[in-house]
N, C-alpha and C. Protein backbone atom coordinates (compact mmCIF):
# COMPACT_ATOMS: atom_id res chain seq x y z
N UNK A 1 115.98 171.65 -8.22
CA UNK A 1 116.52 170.35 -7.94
C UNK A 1 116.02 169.35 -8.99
N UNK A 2 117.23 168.34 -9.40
CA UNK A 2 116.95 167.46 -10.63
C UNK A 2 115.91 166.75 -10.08
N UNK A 3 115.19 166.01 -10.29
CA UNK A 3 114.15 164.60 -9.77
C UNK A 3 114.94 163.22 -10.42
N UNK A 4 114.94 162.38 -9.62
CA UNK A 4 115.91 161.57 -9.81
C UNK A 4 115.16 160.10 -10.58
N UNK A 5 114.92 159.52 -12.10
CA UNK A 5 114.06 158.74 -12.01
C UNK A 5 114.52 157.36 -11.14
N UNK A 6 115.31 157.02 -10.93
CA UNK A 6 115.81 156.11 -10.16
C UNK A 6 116.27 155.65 -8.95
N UNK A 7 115.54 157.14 -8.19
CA UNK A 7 115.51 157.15 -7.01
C UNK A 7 114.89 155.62 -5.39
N UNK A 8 114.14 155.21 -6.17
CA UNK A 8 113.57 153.57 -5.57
C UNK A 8 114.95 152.57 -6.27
N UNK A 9 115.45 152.73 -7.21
CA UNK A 9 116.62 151.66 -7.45
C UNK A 9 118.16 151.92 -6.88
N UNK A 10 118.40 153.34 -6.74
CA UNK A 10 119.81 153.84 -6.71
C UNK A 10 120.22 153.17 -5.87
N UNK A 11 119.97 153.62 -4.51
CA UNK A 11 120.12 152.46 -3.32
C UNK A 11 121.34 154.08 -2.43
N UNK A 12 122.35 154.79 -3.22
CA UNK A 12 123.43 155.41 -2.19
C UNK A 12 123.30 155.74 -1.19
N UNK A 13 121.63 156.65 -0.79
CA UNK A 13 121.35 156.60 0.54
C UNK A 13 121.20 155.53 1.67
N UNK A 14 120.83 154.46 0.97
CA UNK A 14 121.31 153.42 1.49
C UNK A 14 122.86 152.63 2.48
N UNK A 15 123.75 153.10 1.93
CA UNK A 15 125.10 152.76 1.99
C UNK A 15 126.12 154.14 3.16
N UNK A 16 126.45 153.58 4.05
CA UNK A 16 127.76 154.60 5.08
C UNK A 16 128.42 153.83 5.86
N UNK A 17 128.69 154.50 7.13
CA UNK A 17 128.90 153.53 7.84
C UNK A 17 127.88 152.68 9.44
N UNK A 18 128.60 152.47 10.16
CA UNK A 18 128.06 151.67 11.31
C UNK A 18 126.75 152.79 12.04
N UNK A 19 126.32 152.17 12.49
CA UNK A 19 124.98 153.26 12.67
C UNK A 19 124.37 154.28 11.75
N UNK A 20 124.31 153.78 10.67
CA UNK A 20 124.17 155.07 9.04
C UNK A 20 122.92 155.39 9.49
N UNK A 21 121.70 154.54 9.50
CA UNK A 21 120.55 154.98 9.56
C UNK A 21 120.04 154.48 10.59
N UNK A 22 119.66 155.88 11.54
CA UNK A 22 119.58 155.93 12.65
C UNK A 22 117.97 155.93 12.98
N UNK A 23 117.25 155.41 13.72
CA UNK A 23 115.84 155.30 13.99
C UNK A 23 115.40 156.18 15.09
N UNK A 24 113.83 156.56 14.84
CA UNK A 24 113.57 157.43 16.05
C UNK A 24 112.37 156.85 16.85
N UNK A 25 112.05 156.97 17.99
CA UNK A 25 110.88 156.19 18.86
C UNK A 25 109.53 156.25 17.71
N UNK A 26 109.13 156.92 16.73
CA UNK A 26 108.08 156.77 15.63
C UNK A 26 107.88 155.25 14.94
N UNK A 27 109.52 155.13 14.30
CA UNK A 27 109.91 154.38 13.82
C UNK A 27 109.48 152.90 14.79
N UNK A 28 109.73 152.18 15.64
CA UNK A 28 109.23 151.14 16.34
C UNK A 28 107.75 151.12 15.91
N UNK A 29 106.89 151.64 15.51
CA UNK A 29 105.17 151.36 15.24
C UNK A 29 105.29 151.45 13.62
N UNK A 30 105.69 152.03 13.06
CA UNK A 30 105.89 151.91 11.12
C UNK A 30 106.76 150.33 11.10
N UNK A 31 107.96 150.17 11.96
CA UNK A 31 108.72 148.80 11.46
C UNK A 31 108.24 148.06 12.02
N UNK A 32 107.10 147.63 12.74
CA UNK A 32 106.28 146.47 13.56
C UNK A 32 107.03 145.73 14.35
N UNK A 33 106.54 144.41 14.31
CA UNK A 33 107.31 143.60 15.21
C UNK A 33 107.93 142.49 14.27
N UNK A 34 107.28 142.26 13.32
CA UNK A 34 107.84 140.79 12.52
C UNK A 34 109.41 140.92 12.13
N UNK A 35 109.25 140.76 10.45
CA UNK A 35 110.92 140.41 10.07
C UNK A 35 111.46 142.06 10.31
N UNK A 36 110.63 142.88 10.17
CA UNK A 36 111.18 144.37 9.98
C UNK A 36 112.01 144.84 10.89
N UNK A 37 111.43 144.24 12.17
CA UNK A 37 111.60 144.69 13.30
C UNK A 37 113.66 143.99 13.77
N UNK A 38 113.44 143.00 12.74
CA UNK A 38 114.87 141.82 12.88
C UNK A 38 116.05 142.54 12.12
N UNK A 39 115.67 143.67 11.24
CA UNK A 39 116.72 144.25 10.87
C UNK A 39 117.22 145.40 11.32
N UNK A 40 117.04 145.73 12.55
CA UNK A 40 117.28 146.76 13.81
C UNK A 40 118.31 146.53 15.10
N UNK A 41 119.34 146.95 15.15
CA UNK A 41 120.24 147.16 16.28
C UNK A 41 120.21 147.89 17.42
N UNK A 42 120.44 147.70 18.30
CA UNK A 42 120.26 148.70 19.83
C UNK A 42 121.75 148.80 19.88
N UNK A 43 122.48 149.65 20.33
CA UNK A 43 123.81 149.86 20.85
C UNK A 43 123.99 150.64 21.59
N UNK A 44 124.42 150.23 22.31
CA UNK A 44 124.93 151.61 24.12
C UNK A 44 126.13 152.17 23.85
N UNK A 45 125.90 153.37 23.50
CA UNK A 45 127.38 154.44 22.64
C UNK A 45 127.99 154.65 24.92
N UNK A 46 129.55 155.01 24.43
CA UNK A 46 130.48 155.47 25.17
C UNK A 46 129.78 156.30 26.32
N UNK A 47 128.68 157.31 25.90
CA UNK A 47 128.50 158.10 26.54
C UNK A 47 127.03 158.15 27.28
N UNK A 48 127.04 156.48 27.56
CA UNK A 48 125.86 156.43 28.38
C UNK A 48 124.86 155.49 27.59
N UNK A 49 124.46 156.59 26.25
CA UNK A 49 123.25 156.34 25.56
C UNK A 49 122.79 155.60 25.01
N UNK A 50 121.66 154.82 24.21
CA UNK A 50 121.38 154.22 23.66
C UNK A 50 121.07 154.04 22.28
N UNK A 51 120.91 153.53 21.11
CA UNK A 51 120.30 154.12 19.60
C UNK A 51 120.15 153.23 19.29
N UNK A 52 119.11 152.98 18.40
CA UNK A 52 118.45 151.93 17.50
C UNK A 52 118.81 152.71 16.22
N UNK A 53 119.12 151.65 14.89
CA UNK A 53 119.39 151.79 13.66
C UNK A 53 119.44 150.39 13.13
N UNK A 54 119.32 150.93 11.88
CA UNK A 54 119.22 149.46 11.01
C UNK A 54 120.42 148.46 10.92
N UNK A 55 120.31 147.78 10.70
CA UNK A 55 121.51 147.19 10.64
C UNK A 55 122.48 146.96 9.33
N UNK A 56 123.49 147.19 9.13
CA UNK A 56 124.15 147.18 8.56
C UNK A 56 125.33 146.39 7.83
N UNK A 57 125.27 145.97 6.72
CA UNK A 57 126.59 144.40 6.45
C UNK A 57 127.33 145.17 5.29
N UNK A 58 128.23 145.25 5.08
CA UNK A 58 129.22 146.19 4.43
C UNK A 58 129.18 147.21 4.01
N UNK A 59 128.80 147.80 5.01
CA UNK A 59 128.42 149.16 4.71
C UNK A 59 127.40 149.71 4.02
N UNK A 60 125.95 148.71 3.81
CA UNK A 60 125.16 149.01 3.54
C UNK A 60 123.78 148.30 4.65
N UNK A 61 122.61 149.01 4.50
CA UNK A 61 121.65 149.02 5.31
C UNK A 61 121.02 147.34 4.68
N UNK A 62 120.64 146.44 5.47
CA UNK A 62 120.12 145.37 5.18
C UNK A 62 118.70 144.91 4.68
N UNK A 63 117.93 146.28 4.62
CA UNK A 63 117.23 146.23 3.74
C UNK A 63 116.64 146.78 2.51
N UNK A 64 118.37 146.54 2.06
CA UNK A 64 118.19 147.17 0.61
C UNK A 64 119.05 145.98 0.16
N UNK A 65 118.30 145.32 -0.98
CA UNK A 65 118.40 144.00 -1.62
C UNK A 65 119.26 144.24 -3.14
N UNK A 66 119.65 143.26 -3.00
CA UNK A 66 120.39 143.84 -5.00
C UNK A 66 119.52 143.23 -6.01
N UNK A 67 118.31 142.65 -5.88
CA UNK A 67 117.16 141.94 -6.52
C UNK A 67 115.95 141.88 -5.88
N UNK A 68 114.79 142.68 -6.25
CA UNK A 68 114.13 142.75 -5.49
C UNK A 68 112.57 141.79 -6.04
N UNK A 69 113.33 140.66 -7.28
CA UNK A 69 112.70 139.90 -7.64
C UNK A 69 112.13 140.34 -8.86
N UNK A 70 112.51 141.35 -9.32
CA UNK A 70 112.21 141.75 -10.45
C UNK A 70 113.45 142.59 -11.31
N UNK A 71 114.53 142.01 -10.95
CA UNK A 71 115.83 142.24 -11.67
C UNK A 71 116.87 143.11 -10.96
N UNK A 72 116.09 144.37 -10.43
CA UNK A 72 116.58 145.32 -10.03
C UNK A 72 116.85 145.35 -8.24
N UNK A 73 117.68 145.91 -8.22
CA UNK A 73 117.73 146.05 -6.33
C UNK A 73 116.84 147.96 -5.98
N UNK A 74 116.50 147.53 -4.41
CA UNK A 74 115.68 148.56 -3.57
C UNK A 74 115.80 148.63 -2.54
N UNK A 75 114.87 148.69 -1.31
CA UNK A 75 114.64 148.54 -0.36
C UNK A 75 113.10 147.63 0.09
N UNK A 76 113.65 146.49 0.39
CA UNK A 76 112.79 146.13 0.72
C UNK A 76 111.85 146.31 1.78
N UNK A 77 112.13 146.84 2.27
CA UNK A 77 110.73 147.67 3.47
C UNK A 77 110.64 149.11 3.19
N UNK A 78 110.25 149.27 1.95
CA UNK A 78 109.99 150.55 1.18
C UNK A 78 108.66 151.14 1.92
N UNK A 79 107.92 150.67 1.90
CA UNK A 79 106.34 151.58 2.73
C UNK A 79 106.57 151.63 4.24
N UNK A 80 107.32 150.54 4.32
CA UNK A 80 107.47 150.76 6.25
C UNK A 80 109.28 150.78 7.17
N UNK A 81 109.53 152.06 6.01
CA UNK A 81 110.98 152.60 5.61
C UNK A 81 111.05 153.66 7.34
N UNK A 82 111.98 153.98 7.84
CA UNK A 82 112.55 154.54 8.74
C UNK A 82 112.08 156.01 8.42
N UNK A 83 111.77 157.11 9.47
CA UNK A 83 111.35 158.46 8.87
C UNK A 83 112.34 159.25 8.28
N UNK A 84 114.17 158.91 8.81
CA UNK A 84 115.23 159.10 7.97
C UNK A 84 115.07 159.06 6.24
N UNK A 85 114.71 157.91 6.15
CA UNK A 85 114.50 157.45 4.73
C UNK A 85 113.40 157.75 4.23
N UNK A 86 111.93 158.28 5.00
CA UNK A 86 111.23 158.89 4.38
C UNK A 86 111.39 160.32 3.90
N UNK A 87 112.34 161.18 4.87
CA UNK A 87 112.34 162.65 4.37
C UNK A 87 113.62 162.56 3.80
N UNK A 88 114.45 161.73 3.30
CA UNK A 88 115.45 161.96 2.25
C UNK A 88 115.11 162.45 1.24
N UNK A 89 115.46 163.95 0.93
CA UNK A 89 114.66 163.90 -0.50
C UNK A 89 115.66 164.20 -1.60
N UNK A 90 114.93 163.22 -2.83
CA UNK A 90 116.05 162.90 -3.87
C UNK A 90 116.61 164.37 -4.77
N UNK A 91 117.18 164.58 -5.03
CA UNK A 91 118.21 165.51 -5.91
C UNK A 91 118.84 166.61 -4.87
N UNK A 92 118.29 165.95 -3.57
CA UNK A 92 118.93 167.05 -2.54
C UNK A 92 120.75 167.47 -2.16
N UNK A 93 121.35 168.54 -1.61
CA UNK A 93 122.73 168.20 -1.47
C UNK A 93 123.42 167.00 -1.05
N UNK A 94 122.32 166.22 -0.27
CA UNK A 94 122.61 164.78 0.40
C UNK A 94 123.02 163.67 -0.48
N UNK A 95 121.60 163.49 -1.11
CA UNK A 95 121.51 162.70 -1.81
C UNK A 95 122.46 163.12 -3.32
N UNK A 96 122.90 164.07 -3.69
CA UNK A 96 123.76 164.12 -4.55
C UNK A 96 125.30 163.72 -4.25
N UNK A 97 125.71 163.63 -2.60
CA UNK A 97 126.85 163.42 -2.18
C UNK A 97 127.07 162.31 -2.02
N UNK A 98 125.63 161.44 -1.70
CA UNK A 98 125.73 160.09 -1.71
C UNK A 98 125.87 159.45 -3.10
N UNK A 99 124.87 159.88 -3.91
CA UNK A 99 125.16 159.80 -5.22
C UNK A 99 127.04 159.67 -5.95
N UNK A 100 127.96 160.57 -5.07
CA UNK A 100 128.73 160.84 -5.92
C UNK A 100 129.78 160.10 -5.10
N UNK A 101 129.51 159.34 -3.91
CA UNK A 101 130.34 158.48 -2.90
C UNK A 101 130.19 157.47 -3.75
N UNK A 102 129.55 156.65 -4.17
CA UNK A 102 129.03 155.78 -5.06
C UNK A 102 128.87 155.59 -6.24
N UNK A 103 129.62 156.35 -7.22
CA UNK A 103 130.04 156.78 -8.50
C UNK A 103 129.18 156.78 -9.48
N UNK A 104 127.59 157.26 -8.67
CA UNK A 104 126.52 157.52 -9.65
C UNK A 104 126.51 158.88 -10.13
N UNK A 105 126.66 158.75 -11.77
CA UNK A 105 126.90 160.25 -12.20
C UNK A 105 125.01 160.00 -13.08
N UNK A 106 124.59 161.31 -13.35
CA UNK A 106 124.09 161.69 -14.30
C UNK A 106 124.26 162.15 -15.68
C-alpha cells in the first residue's frame, strides 16, 4: 500500500453523505464536552434506533476546515478525531475510493 504524504490535508475521507461518520459510545470521552462535542448529531433512524455522528454541511464532516490557519485545510479535531477516523488507514481500498470520488489522482 502507497503511504499517502497528504493524508492530514486530503480531507476525501472526510466528505459522503448524511450520517458519513458515524460515532461509537468511546467516542463521547475522546470528543469531550466543549466545542467538539457541538459538532455531533443524535438522530432516531426509522427503525427505532438511535446514532450519533458528526455533523455534516455539504456533504462534508464539519470538522474539516479548508484553512487550518496555515494555508492548507484538515481536520480540525485531529487528536480528538472519532475512532472511525482514527482506523482509516491511508492508501487503503477505502481511502483510495474516496480519493477517486473526489478527483484526487496520484
Amino acid at each position: 500500500m502507497k503511504p499517502f504524504s497528504d493524508c492530514l490535508r486530503c480531507g476525501a475521507c472526510c466528505h459522503g453523505d448524511e450520517m458519513w461518520i458515524h460515532l461509537v459510545a468511546g467516542d463521547d470521552v475522546v470528543l469531550g464536552d466543549g466545542d467538539v462535542r457541538g459538532l455531533t448529531v443524535l438522530t432516531k433512524h426509522g427503525r427505532g434506533y438511535w446514532a450519533r455522528s458528526m455533523k455534516m454541511v455539504d456533504g462534508c464532516c464539519v470538522a474539516h476546515r479548508e484553512d487550518l490557519g496555515d494555508g492548507h485545510p484538515g481536520c480540525s479535531v485531529y487528536d480528538r478525531r472519532p475512532e472511525v477516523c482514527r482506523t482509516f488507514e491511508a492508501g487503503s481500498a477505502d481511502c483510495q475510493a474516496a480519493r477517486g470520488r473526489m478527483g484526487i489522482v496520484d
